[in-house]
Protein backbone atom coordinates (compact mmCIF):
# COMPACT_ATOMS: atom_id res chain seq x y z
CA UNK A 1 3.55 -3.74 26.08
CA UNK A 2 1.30 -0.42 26.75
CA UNK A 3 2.71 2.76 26.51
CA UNK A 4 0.96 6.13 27.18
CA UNK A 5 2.11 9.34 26.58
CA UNK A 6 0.82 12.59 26.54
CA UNK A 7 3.97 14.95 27.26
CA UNK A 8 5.06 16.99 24.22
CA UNK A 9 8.83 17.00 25.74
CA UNK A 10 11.03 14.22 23.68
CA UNK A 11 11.50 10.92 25.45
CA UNK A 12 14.74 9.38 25.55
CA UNK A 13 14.77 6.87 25.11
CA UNK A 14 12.94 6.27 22.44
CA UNK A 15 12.11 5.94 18.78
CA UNK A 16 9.92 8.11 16.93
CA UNK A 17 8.22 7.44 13.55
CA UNK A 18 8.37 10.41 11.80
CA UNK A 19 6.38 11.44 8.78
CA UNK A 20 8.00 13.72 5.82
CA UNK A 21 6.35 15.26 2.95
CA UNK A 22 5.15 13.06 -0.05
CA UNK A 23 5.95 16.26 -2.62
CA UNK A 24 5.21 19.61 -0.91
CA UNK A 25 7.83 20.35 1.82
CA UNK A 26 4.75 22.72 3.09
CA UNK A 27 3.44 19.37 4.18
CA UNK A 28 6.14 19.14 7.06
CA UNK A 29 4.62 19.43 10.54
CA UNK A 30 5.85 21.39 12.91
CA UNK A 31 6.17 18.70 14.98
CA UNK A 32 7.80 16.84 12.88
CA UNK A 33 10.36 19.59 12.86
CA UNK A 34 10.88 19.68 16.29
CA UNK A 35 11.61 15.95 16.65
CA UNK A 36 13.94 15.49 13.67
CA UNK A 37 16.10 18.23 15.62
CA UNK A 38 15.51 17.17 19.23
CA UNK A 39 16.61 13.13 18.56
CA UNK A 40 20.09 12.03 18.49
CA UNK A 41 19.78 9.99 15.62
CA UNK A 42 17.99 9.72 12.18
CA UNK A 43 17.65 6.47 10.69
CA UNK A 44 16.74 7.52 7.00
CA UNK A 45 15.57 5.19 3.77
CA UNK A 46 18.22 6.67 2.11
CA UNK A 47 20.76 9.26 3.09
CA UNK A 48 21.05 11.20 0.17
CA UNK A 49 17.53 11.66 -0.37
CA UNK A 50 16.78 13.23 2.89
CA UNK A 51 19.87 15.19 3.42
CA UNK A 52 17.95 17.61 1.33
CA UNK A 53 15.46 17.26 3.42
CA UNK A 54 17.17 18.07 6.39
CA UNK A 55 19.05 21.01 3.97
CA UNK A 56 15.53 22.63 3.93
CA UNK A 57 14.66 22.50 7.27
CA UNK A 58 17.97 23.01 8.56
CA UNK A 59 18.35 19.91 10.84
CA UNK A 60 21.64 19.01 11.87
CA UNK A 61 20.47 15.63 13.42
CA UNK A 62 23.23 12.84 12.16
CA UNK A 63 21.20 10.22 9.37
CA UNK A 64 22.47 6.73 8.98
CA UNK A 65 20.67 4.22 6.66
CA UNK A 66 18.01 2.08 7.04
CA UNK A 67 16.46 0.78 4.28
CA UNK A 68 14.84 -3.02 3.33
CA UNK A 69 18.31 -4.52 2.69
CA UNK A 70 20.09 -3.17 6.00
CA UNK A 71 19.94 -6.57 7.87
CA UNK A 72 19.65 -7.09 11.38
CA UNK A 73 23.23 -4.90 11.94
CA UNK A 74 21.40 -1.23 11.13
CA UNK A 75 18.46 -2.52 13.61
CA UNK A 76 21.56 -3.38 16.21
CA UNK A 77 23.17 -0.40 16.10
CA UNK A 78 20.01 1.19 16.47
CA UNK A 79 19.26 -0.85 19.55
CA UNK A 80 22.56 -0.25 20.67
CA UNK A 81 21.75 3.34 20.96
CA UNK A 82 18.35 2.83 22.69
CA UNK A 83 20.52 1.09 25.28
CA UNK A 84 22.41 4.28 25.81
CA UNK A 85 19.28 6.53 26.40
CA UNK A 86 19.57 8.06 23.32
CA UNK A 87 16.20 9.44 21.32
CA UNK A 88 16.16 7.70 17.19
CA UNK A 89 14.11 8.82 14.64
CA UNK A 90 12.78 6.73 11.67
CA UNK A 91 11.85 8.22 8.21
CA UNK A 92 11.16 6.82 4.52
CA UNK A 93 12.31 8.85 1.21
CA UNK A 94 8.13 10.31 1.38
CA UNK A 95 5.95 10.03 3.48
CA UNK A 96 4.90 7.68 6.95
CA UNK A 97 7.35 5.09 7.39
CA UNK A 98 5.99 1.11 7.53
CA UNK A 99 3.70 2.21 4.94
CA UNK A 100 4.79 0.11 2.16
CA UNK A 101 8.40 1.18 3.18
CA UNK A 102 10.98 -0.29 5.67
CA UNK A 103 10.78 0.03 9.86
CA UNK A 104 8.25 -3.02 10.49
CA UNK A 105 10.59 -5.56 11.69
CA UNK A 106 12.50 -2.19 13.49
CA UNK A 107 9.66 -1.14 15.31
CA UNK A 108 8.87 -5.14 16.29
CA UNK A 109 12.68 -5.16 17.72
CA UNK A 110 11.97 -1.78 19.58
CA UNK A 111 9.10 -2.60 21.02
CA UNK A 112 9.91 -6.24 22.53
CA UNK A 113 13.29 -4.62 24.14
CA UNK A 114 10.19 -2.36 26.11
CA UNK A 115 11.44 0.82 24.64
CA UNK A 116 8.68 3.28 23.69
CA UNK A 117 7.49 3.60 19.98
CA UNK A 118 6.48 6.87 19.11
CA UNK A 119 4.07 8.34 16.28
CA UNK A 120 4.82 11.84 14.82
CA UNK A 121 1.89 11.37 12.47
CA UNK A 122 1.35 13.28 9.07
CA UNK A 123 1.57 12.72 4.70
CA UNK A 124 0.57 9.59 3.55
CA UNK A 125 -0.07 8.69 0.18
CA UNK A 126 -2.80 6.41 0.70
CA UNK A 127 -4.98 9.20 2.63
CA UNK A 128 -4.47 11.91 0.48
CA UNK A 129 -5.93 9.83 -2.65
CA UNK A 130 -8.77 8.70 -0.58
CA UNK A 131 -9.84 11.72 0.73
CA UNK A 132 -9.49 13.28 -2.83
CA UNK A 133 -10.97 10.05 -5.28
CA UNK A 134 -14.67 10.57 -4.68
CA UNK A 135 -14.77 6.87 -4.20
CA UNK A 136 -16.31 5.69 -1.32
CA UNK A 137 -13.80 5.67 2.07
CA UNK A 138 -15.95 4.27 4.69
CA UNK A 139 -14.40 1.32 4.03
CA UNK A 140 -11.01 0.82 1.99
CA UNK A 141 -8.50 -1.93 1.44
CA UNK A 142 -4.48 -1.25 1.19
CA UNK A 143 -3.34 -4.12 -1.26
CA UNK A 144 0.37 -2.10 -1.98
CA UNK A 145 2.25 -2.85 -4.92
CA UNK A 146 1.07 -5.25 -6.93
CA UNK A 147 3.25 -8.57 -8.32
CA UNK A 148 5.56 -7.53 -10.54
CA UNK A 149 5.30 -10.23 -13.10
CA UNK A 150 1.99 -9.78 -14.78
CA UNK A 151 0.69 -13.13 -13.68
CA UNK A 152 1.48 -12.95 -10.25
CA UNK A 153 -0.36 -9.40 -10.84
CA UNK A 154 -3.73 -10.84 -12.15
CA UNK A 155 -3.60 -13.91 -9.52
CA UNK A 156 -3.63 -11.23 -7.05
CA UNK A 157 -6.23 -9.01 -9.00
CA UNK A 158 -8.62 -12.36 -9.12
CA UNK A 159 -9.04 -13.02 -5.65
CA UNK A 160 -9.93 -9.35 -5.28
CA UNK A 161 -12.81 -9.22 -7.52
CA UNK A 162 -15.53 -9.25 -5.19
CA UNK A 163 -13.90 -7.03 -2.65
CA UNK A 164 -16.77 -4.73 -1.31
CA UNK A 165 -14.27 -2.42 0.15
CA UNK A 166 -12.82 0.28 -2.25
CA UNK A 167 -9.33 -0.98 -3.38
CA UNK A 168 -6.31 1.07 -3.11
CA UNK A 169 -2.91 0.31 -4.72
CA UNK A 170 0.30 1.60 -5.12
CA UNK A 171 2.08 1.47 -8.97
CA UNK A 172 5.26 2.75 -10.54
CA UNK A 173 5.40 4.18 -14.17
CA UNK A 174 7.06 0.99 -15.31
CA UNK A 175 4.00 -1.07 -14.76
CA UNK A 176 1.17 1.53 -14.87
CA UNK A 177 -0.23 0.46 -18.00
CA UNK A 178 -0.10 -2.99 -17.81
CA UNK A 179 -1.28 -2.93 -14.17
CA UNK A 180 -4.34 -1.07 -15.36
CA UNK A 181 -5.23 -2.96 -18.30
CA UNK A 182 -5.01 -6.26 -15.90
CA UNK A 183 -7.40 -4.74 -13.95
CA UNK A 184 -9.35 -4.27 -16.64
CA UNK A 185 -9.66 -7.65 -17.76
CA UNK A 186 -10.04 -9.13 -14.22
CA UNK A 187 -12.44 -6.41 -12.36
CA UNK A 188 -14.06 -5.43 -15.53
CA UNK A 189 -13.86 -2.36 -18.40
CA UNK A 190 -16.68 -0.90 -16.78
CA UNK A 191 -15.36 -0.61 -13.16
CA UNK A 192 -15.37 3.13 -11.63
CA UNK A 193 -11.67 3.54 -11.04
CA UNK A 194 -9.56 6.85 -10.11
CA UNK A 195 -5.63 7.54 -11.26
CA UNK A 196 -4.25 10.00 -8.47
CA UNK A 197 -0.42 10.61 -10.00
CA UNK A 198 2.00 13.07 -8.29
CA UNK A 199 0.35 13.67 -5.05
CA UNK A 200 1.04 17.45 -3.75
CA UNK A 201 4.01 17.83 -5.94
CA UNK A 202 4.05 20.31 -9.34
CA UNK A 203 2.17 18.26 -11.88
CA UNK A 204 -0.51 16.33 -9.29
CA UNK A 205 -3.15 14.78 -11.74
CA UNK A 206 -6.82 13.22 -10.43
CA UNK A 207 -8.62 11.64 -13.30
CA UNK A 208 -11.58 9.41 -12.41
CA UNK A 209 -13.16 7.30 -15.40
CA UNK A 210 -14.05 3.45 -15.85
CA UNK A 211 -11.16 0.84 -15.61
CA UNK A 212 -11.51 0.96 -19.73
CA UNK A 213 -11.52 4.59 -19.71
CA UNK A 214 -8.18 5.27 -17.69
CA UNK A 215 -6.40 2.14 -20.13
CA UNK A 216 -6.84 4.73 -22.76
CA UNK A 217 -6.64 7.95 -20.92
CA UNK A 218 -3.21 6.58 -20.31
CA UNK A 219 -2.04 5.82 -23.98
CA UNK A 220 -3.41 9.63 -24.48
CA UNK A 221 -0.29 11.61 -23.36
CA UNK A 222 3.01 10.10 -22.72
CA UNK A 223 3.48 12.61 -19.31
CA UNK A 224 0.53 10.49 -17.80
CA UNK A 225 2.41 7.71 -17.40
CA UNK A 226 5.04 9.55 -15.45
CA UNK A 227 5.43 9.86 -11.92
CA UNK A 228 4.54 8.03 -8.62
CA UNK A 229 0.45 6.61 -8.68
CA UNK A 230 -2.27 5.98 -6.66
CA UNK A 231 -4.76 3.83 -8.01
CA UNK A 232 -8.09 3.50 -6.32
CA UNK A 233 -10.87 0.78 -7.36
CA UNK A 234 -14.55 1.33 -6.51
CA UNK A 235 -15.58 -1.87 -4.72
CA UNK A 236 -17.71 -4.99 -6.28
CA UNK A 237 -21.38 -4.31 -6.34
CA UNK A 238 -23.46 -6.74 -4.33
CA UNK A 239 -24.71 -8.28 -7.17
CA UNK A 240 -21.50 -9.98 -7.42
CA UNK A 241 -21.77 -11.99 -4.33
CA UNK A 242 -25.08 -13.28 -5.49
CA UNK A 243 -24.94 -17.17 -4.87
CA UNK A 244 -24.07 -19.56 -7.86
CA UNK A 245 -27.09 -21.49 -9.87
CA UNK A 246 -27.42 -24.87 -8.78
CA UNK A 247 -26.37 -26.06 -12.21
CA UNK A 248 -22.88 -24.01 -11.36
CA UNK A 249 -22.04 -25.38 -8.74
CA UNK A 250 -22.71 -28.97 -9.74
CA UNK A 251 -20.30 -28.43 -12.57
CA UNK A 252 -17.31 -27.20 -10.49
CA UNK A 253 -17.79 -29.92 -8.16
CA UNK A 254 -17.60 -32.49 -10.48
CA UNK A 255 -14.64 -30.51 -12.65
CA UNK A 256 -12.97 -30.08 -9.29
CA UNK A 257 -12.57 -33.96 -9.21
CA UNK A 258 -10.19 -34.13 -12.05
CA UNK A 259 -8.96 -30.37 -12.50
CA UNK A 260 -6.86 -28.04 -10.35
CA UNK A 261 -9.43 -25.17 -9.08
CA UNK A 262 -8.03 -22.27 -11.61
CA UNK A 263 -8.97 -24.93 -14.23
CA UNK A 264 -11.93 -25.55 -12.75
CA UNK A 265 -13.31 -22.28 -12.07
CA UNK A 266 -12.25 -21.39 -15.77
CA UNK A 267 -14.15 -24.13 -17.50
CA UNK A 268 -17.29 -24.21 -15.52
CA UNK A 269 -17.43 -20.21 -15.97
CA UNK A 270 -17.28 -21.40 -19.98
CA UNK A 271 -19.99 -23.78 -19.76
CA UNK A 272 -22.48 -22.17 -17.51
CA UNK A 273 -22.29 -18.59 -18.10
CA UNK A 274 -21.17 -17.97 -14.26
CA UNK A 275 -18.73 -15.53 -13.18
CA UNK A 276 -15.33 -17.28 -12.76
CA UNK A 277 -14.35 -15.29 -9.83
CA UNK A 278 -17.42 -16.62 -8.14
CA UNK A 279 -16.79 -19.85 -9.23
CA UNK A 280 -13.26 -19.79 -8.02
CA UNK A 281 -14.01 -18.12 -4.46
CA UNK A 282 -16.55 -20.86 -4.42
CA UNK A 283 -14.10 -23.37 -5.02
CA UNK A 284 -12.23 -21.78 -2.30
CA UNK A 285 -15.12 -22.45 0.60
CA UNK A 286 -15.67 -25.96 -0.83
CA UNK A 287 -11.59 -27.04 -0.38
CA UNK A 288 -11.73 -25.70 3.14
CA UNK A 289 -14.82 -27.51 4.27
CA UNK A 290 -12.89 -30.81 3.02
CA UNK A 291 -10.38 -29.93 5.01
C-alpha cells in the first residue's frame, strides 16, 4: 500500500501516530496539538498517564487503552471505528509510539485494511541521546531493552561486540548497574560509553566516561541510579575484526568437533590468546557454510 499526503487538514479516516513529550511538556508540537483535538479517538498506553496530558493541553478527545497486553479486541474496536470514518490517534506514556512501546501489530492491522497511517513526528528518546552523546551518529544501532536475566543480557551483549555502529540501549534503574557492569566485562572496561538519564525532564544528567568509569560513576551517588536511561556504546574499533591466526582457527575447528560453539569459542580464546568474540562470530560463519 502507498499513501501520499501532503494536506495539513485531518483525514478521516485514519490513524495518526502521535508523538508526546519524553519530560518537558514544552516538547509538544503544535501539531501534535492540533491532531490530539481534531481525532475522534485516542488510543493511549495508559489512560491515567495521559489524562494529564490531555489536562495540560486541554484536549477533550475520548482515550481508551492500548497497551502490549490489550489483545486483538482494543485493535478491533479500533478497526471498528476506522470502518465508521472516524479519525484515531495512537500515543505511548513518552514519547513516539512503536518505539520500544506498543502500536506495531496496530499499525500492521491498519494498514492491510488500506486505511491511511499517519506520522505526527516529534520526542524520541533515542534521538535526543544521540544528538547529545558526542558519540559518533552516522551510523547507530537500536538494540532496546536488554534481557532481563543477566545471562540472557550478556548473550545478547556478546554477539554485539564487534558492532561498528555506535550502540544504543534502553535500561531501567532496576538493572542499570548490572547492565553496565555486563557491558563491561563483555565490550571491555575501556570502551567509550555515555549515561544520558532523565532526558528533558528536571534532573537530565549526560556523563560520558569508559564502560569502567560509568560502573563506578554509578556506585558514586545513589540519585544516579534513578530515573529512565539511555545508554550509548561507542562502536568496536576495526582492529577487532582483524582475521583470526591460523593457529586460532585450527583450534576452534577441531574443539568445535566435540564442544558446543560457546564452549568452543571459550576454550580456544584460553589457549590461543584470541578474542572469544572473534572466535565465536567465527564459529558462527563456519556453522553456516556447513549448512
Amino acid at each position: 500500500m502507498t499513501q501520499t499526503f501532503t494536506d495539513t487538514t485531518l483525514i478521516r479516516p485514519a490513524l495518526y501516530v502521535v508523538a508526546t513529550p519524553i519530560g518537558n511538556l514544552g516538547d509538544m508540537s503544535q501539531r501534535a496539538v492540533d491532531t490530539l483535538k481534531s481525532v475522534d479517538l485516542i488510543a493511549a498506553e495508559d489512560t491515567r498517564h495521559s489524562a494529564r496530558l490531555m489536562q495540560h493541553y486541554a484536549i477533550p478527545t475520548r482515550l481508551v487503552s492500548y497497551h502490549e497486553h490489550s489483545g486483538s479486541a482494543r485493535e478491533d474496536a479500533i478497526l471498528r471505528a476506522l470502518d465508521e470514518g472516524k479519525a484515531v490517534a495512537l500515543i505511548s506514556d513518552a514519547g513516539t509510539p512503536l518505539i520500544s512501546d506498543p502500536g506495531y501489530g496496530l499499525v500492521v492491522r491498519v494498514r492491510a485494511a488500506s486505511y491511511p497511517v499517519l506520522p505526527v513526528p516529534g520526542a524520541s528518546a533515542i534521538t535526543a541521546a544521540i544528538s547529545a552523546a558526542g558519540l559518533p551518529s552516522d551510523r547507530f544501532s537500536f538494540e532496546g531493552f536488554p534481557p532481563h536475566k543477566a545471562s540472557g543480557r550478556r548473550q545478547m551483549y556478546e554477539a554485539l561486540a564487534d558492532e561498528q555502529r555506535t550502540l544504543v540501549f534502553y535500561e531501567s534503574p532496576h538493572r542499570i548497574s548490572e547492565s553496565l557492569a555486563d557491558m563491561a566485562q563483555v565490550f571491555g572496561g575501556e570502551r567509550q560509553a555515555v549515561i544520558c538519564r532523565e532526558l528533558t525532564k528536571t534532573w537530565e544528567t549526560i556523563h560520558g566516561d569508559s564502560l569502567a568509569g560509568l560502573c563506578d560513576w554509578l556506585q558514586q551517588d545513589d540519585n544516579n541510579r534513578r530515573g529512565e536511561f539511555v545508554v550509548l556504546v561507542h562502536g568496536a574499533a576495526k582492529a577487532a575484526q582483524l582475521a583470526l591466526s591460523a593457529d586460532a582457527e585450527r583450534a576452534l575447528k577441531i574443539l568445535l568437533r566435540e564442544l558446543p560453539l560457546k564452549q568452543a569459542a571459550a576454550l580456544a580464546a584460553e589457549i590461543t590468546g584470541s578474542k572469544k568474540n572473534a572466535l565465536y562470530k567465527r564459529g558462527l560463519e563456519l556453522a553456516d557454510t556447513a549448512s
